[in-house]
Protein backbone atom coordinates (compact mmCIF):
# COMPACT_ATOMS: atom_id res chain seq x y z
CA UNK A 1 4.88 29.84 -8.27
CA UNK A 2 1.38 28.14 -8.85
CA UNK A 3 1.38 24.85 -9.16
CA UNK A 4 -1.32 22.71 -11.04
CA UNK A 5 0.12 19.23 -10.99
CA UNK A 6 -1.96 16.66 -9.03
CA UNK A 7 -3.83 13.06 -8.85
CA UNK A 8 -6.03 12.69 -11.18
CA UNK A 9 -7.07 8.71 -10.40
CA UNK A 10 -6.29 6.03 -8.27
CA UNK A 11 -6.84 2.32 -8.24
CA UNK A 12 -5.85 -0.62 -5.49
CA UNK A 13 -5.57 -3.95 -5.58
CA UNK A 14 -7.13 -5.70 -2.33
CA UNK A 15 -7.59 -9.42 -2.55
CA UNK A 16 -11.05 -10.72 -1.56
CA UNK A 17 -12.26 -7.01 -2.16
CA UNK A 18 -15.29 -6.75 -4.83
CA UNK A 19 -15.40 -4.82 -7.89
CA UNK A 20 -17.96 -1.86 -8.76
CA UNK A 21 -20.59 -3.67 -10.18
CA UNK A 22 -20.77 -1.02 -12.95
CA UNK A 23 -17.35 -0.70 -13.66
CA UNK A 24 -16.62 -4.97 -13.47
CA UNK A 25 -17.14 -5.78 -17.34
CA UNK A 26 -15.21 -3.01 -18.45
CA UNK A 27 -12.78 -3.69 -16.45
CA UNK A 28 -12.26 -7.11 -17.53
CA UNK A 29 -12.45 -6.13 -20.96
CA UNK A 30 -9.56 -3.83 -20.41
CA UNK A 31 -7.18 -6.35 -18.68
CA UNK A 32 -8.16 -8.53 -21.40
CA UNK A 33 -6.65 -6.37 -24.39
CA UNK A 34 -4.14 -4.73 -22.86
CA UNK A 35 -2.31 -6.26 -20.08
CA UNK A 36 -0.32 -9.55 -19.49
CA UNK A 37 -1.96 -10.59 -16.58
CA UNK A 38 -2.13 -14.04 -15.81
CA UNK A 39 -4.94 -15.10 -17.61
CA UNK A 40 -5.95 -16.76 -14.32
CA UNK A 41 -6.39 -14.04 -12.77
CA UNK A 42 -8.61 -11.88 -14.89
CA UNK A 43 -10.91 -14.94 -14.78
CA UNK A 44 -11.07 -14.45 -11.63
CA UNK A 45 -12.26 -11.54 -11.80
CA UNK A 46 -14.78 -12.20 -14.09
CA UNK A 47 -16.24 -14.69 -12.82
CA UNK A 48 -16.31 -13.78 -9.24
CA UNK A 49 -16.24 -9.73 -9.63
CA UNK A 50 -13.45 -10.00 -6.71
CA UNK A 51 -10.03 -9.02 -6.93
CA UNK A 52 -8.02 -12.27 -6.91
CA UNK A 53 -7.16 -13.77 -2.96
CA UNK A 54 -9.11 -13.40 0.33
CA UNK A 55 -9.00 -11.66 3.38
CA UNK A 56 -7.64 -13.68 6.64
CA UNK A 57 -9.21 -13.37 9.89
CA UNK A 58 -7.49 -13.96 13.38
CA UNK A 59 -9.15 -17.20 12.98
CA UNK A 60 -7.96 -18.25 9.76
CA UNK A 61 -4.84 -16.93 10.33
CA UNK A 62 -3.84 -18.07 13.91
CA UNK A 63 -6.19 -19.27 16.55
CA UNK A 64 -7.65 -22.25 14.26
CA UNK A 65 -4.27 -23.36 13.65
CA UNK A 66 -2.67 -26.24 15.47
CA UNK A 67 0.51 -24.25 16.43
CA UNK A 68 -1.91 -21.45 17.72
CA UNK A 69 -1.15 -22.10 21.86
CA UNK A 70 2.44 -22.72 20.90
CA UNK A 71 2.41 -19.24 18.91
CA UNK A 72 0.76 -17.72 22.13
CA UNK A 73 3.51 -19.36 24.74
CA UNK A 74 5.90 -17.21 22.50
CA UNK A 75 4.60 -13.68 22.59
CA UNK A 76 5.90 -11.14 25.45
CA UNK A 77 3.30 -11.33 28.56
CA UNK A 78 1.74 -7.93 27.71
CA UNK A 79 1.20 -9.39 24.26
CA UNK A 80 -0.80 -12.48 25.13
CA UNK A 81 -3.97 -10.23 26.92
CA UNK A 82 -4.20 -8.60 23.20
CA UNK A 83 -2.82 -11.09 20.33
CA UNK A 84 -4.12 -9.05 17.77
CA UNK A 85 -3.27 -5.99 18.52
CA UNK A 86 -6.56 -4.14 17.10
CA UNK A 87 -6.64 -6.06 13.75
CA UNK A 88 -9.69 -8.41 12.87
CA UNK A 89 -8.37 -9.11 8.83
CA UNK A 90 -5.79 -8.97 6.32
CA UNK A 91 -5.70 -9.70 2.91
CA UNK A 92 -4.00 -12.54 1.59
CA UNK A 93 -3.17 -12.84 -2.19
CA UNK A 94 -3.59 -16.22 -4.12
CA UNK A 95 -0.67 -18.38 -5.12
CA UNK A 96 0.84 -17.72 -8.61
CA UNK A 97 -0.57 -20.17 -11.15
CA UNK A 98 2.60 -20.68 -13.20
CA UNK A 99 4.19 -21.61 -10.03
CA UNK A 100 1.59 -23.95 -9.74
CA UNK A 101 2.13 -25.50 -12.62
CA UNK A 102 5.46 -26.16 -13.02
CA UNK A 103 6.48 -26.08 -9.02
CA UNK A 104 6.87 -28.31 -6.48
CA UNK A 105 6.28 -25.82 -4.33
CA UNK A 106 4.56 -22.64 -5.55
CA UNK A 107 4.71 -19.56 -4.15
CA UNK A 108 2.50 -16.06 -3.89
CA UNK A 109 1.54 -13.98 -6.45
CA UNK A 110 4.24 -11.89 -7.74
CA UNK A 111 4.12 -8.35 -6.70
CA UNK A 112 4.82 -7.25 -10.26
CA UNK A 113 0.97 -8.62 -11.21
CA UNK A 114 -0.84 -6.98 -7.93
CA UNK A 115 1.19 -3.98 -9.10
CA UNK A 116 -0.12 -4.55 -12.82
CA UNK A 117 -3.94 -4.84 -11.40
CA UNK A 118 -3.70 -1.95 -9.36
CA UNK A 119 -2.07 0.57 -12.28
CA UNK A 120 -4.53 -0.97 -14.60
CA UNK A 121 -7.45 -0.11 -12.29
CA UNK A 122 -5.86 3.65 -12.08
CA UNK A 123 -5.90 3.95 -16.01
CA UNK A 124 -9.07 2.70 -16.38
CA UNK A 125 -10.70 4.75 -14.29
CA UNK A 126 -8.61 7.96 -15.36
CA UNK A 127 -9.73 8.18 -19.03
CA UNK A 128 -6.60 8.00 -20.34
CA UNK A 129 -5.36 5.75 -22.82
CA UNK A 130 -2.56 3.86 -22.05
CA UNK A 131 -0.30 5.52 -25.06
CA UNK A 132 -1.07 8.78 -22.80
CA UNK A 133 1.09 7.29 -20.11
CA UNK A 134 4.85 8.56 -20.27
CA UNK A 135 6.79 7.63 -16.96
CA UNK A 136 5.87 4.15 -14.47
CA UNK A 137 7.69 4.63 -11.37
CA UNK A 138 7.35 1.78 -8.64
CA UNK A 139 8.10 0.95 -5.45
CA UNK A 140 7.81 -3.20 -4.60
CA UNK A 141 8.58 -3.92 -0.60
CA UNK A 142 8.75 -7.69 -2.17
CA UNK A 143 10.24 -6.93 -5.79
CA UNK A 144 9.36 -10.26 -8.22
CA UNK A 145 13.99 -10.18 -8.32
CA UNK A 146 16.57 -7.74 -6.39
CA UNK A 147 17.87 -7.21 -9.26
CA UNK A 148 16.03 -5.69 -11.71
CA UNK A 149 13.40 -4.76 -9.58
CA UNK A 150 10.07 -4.28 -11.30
CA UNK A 151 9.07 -0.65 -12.78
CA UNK A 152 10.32 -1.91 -16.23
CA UNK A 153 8.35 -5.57 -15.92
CA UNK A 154 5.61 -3.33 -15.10
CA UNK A 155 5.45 -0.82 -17.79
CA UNK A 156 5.90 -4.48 -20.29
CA UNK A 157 2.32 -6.01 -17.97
CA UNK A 158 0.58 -2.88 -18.76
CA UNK A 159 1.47 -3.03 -22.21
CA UNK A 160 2.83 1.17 -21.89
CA UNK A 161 4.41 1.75 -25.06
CA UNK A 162 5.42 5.49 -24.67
CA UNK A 163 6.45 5.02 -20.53
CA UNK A 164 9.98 5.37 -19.42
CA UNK A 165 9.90 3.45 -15.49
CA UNK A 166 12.13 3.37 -12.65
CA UNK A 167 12.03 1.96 -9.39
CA UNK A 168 11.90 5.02 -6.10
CA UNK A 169 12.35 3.01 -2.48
CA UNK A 170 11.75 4.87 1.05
CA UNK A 171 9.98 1.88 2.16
CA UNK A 172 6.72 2.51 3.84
CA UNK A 173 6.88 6.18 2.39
CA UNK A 174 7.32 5.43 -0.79
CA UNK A 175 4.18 6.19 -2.43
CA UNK A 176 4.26 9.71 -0.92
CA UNK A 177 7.98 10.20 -2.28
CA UNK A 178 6.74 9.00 -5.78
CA UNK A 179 3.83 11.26 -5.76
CA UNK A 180 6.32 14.26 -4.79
CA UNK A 181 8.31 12.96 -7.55
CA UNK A 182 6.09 12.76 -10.18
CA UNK A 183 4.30 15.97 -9.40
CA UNK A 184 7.57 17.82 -9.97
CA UNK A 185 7.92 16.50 -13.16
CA UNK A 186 4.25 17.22 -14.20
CA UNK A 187 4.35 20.52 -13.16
CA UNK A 188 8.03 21.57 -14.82
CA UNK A 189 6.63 20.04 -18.43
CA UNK A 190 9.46 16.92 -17.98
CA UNK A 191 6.52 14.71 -18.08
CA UNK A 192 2.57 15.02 -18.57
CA UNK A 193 1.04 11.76 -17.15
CA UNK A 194 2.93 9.42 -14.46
CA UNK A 195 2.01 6.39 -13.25
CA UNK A 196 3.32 5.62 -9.56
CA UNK A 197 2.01 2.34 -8.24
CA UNK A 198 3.37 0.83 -4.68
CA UNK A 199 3.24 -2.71 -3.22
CA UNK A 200 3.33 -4.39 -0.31
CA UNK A 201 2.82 -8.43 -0.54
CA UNK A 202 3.50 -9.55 2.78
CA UNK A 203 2.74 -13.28 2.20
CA UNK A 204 5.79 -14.00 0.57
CA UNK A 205 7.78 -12.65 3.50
CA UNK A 206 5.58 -13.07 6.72
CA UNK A 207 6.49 -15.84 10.01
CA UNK A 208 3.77 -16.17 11.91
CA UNK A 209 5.59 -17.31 14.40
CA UNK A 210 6.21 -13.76 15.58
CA UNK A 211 4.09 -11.41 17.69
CA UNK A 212 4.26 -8.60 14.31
CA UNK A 213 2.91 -10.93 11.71
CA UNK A 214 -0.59 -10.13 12.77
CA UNK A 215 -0.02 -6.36 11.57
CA UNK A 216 0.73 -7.15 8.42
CA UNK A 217 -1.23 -7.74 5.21
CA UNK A 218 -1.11 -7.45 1.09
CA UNK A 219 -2.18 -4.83 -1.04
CA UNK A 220 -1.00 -2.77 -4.05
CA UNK A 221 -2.04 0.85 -5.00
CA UNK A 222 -1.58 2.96 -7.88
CA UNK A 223 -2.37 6.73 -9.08
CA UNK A 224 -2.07 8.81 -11.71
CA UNK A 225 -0.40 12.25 -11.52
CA UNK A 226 -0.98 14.89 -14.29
CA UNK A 227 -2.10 18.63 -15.02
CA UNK A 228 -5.20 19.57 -12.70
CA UNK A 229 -7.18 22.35 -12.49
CA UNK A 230 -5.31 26.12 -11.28
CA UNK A 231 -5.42 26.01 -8.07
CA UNK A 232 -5.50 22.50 -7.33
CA UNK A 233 -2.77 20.10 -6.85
CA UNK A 234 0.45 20.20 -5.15
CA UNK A 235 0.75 22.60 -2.47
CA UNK A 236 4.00 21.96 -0.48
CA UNK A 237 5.80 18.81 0.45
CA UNK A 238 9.02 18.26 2.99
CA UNK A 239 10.84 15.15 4.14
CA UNK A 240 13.03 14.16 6.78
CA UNK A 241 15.41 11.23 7.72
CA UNK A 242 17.54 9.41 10.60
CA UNK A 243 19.71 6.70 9.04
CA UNK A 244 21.19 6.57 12.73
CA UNK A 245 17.82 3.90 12.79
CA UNK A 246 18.62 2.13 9.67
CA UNK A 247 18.61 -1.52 11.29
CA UNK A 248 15.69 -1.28 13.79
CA UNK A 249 13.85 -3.35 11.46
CA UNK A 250 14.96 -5.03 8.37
CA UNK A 251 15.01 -8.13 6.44
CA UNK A 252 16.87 -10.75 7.34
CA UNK A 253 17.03 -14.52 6.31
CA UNK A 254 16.57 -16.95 8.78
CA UNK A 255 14.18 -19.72 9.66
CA UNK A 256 10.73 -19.15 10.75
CA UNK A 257 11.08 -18.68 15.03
CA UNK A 258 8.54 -21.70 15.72
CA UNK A 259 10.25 -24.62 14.22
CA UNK A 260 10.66 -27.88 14.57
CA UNK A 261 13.21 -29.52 11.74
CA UNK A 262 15.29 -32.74 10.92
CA UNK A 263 18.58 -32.74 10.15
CA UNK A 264 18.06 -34.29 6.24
CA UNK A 265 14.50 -32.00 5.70
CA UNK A 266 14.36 -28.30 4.67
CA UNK A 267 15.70 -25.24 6.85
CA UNK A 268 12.47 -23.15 5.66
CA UNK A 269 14.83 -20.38 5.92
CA UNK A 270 13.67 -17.22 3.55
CA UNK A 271 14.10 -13.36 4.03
CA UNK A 272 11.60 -12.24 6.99
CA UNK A 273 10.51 -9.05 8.41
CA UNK A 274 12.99 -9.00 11.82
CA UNK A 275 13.53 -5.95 14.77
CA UNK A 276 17.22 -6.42 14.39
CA UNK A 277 17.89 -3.87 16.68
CA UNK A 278 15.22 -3.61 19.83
CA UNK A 279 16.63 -0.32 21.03
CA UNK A 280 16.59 1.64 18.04
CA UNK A 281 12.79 -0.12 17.19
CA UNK A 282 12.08 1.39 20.85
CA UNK A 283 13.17 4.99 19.74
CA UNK A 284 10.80 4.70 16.80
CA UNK A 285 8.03 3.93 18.50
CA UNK A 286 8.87 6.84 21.46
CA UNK A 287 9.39 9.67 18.69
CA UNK A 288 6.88 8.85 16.06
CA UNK A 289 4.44 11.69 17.59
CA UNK A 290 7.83 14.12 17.40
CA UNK A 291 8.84 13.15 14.29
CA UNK A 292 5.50 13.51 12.14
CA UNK A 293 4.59 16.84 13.99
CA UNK A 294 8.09 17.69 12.55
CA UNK A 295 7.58 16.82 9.02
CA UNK A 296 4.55 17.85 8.51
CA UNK A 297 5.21 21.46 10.23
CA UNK A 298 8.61 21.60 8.33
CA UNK A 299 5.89 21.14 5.21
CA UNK A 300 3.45 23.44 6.23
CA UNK A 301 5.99 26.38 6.81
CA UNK A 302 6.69 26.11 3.50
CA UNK A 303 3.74 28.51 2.85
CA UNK A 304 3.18 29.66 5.92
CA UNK A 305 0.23 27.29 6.67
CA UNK A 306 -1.03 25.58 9.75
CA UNK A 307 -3.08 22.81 10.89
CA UNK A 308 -5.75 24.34 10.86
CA UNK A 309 -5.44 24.49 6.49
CA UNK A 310 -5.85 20.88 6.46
CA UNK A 311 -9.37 19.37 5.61
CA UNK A 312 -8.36 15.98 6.13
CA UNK A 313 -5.23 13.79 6.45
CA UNK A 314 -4.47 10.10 5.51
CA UNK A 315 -1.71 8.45 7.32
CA UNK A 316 0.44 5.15 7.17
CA UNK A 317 -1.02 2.67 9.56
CA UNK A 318 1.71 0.51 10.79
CA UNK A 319 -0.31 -0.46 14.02
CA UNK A 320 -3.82 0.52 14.92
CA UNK A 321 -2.39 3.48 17.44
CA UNK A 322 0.11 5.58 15.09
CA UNK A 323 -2.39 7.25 12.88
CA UNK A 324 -4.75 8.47 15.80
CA UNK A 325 -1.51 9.34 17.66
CA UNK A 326 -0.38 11.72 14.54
CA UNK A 327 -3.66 13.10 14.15
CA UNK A 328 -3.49 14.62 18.20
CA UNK A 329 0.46 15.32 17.50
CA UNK A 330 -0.66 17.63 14.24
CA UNK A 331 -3.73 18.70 15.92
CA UNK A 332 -6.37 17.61 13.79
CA UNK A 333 -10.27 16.58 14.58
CA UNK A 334 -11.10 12.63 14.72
CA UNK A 335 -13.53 13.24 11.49
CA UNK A 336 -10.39 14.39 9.88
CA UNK A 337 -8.80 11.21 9.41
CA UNK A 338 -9.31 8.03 8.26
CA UNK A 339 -7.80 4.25 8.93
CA UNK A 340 -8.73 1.03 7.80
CA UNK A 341 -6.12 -1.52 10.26
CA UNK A 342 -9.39 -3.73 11.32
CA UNK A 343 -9.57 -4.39 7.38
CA UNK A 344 -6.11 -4.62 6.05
CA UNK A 345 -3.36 -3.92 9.00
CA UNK A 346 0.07 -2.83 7.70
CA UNK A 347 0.19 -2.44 4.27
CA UNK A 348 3.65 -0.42 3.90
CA UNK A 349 4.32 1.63 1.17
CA UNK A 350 0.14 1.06 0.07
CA UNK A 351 -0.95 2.07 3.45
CA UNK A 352 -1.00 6.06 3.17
CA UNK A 353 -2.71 6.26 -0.45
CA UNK A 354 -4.93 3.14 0.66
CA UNK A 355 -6.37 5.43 3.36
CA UNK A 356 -6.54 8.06 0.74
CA UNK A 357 -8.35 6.07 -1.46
CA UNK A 358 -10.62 4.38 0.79
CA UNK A 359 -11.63 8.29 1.66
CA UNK A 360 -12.41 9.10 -1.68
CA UNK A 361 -14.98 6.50 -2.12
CA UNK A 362 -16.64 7.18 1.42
CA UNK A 363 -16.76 10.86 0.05
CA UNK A 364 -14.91 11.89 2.95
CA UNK A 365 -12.69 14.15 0.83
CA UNK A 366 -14.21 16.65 -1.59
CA UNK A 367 -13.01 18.32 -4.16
CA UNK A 368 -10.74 21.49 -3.33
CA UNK A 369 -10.00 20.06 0.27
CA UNK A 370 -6.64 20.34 1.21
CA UNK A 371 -5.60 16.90 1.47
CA UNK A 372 -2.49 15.98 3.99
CA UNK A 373 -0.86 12.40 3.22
CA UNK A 374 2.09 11.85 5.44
CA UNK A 375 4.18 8.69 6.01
CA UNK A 376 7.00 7.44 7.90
CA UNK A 377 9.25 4.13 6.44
CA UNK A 378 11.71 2.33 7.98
CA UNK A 379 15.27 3.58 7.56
CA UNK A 380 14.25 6.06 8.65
CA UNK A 381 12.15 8.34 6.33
CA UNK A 382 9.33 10.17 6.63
CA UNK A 383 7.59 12.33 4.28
CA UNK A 384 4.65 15.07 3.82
CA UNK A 385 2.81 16.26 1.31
CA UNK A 386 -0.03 18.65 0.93
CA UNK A 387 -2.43 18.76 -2.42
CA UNK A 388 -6.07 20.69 -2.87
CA UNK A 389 -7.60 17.59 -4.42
CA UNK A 390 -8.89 18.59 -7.96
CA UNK A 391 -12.41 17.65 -9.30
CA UNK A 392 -10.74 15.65 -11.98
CA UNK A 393 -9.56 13.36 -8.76
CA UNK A 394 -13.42 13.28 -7.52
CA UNK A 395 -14.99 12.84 -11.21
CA UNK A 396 -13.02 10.12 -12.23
CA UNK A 397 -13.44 8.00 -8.68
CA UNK A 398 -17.18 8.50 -8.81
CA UNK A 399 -17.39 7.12 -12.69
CA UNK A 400 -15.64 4.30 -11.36
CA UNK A 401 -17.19 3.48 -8.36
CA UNK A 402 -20.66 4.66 -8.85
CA UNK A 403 -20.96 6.10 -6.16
CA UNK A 404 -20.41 3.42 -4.17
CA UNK A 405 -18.20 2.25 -1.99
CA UNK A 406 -16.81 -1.68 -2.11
CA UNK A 407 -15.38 -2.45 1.04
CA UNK A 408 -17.07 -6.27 2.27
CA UNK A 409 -13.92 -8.47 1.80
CA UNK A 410 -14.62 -11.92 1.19
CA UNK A 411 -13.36 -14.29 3.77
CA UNK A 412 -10.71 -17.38 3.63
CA UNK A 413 -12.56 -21.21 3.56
CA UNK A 414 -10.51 -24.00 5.94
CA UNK A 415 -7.28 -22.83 5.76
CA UNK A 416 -4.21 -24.70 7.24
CA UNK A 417 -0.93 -22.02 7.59
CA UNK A 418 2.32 -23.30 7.81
């Protein structure tokens, strides 16, 4: 059966990152009429032509802190010759301004308005109106509630008034399950334009007391899947998971592991990324070549396809080595790949498409390539999908851009982090 259901736009959300200078007032213009962001935030926009937040260095974030040689004591010894781990930034988003207001103690933005900047971005730049959209389907690694998580608080911020939304979760794979998702629909008739958007606002949730929290970073990412071009699109797909490895790495609430509290002051206690289990974190790390190459080969058998059919791959990034180490497993060229951890670390369910995206505007992917995005997620999951990328895809990224790509982050000022 030929398929013609694909990505027809994308859009991400990377604090301190600027705007296409041609693209900024319409932009704006758009948020203004027909979101509910935060006023705050689209002013910042404006007036800056940055996304709202900044991007941390290892400075900022750790060695100009006063806990910094405490921090270091800490990490295992074959940690301290390497702190960083091959990150230089991440971005951080800004702090909420209702919470601001009306809080004693604010907190980050909420992922629900990253997501909203993000799916706005991907409309924008698509064409579409946003009456044209029909499904929202999210996937928040820091919902604004458990319960209801945020597709539907979404769908309200992007002022969809035809979308149906619901929330898909394969953590760090996520947006590759959506996009598998919402291509099926597309290309059965269920649907005819779906908005997937992932999140991964690690602020809310990171210590920095531990060795990990330098990986980690904020971003949100959105596309648009619809009818392409014949010939284009979705290609094949598989997934595969180990639930035997379902608490190598979860979140858990507990205090931050450098602390130093009174018995009358506050515990500081809040849900934190934490390797419950070290062994089963161990067997992640020792398999991840094994279980890609198995994925993606389970994917490419599909059609009786190799390797050697893929023009380029993007890859989650949850430390600097995995994606090169997937690339050898699969067999692909260095120029087929791309990553961006010195920039923005671990970004979880945004990392795959963010590598995707960041492709697309260096003009590393063409149109008609076959385009290989594979993930794995805690829990364990992991997921691979192949599309021919269709000229609407290209088109609509170059109107937006310019032609250009936006990458220079802007940088923290004097930051103290508790």
């Amino acid at each position: 059966m030929k398929s013609n259901s694909g990505v027809i736009s994308m859009g991400g959300y990377y604090p301190g990152k600027a705007f296409p200078v041609k693209s900024l007032a319409g932009f704006v213009n758009y948020l203004k009429a027909n979101t509910h962001l935060p006023v705050e935030y689209i002013q910042e926009i404006e007036t800056t032509g940055q996304h709202p937040g900044w991007s941390e260095s290892n400075e900022d974030g750790w060695v100009n802190q006063p806990w910094y040689d405490a921090w270091i004591q800490t990490l295992p010894e074959k940690k301290r010759q390497n702190p960083f781990q091959g990150g230089k930034f991440r971005c951080r988003v800004p702090m909420d301004p209702e919470s601001i207001r009306s809080s004693r103690f604010p907190h980050p933005m909420l992922a629900s308005d990253a997501e909203t900047i993000a799916g706005a971005m991907a409309i924008f730049s698509s064409g579409l109106s946003k009456e044209d959209i029909d499904l929202v389907i999210v996937s928040s690694l820091v919902p604004d509630r458990h319960v209801p998580l945020n597709a539907s608080l979404v769908q309200h911020k992007l002022q969809l008034p035809n979308a149906g939304a619901y929330n898909m979760d394969t953590c760090c794979s996520s947006f590759i399950t959506m996009m598998e998702t919402a291509m099926a629909l597309v290309n059965t008739g269920v649907k005819k334009n779906i908005l997937i958007v992932a999140s991964s606002l690690d602020s809310i949730i990171n210590d920095k007391s531990t060795y990990y929290s330098v990986c980690t970073g904020d971003a949100a990412v959105a596309g648009i899947v619809s009818k392409v071009e014949e010939g284009c699109g979705y290609i094949t797909s598989a997934s595969i998971s180990n639930g035997a490895r379902h608490e190598a790495i979860v979140f858990q609430s507990r205090q931050p592991l450098l602390f130093k509290g009174t018995s009358q002051g506050p515990t500081h206690e809040q849900e934190c990324v934490t390797f419950l289990n070290p062994e089963l974190t161990r067997q992640i790390g020792a398999t991840a070549q094994e279980d890609m190459l198995h994925v993606v080969s389970k994917a490419l058998d599909k059609r009786g396809l190799s390797s050697k059919h893929i023009d380029f791959a993007a890859f989650h990034q949850p430390v600097k080595w995995a994606p090169h180490a997937w690339r050898e497993a699969i067999g692909l060229a260095p120029e087929k790949i791309v990553e961006t951890y010195e920039l923005y670390g671990n970004i979880a369910c945004a990392a795959a498409a963010t590598n995707m995206l960041v492709a697309l505007e260096r003009k590393l992917i063409k149109a008609n390539d076959n385009l290989l995005i594979a993930s794995s997620g805690v829990g364990e999951n992991h997921i691979a999908l192949l599309q021919k990328v269709s000229v609407k895809l290209v088109e609509n990224m170059n109107r937006y851009t310019g032609g250009t790509s936006t990458e220079k982050l802007q940088p923290a000022k004097n930051l103290v982090v508790h």
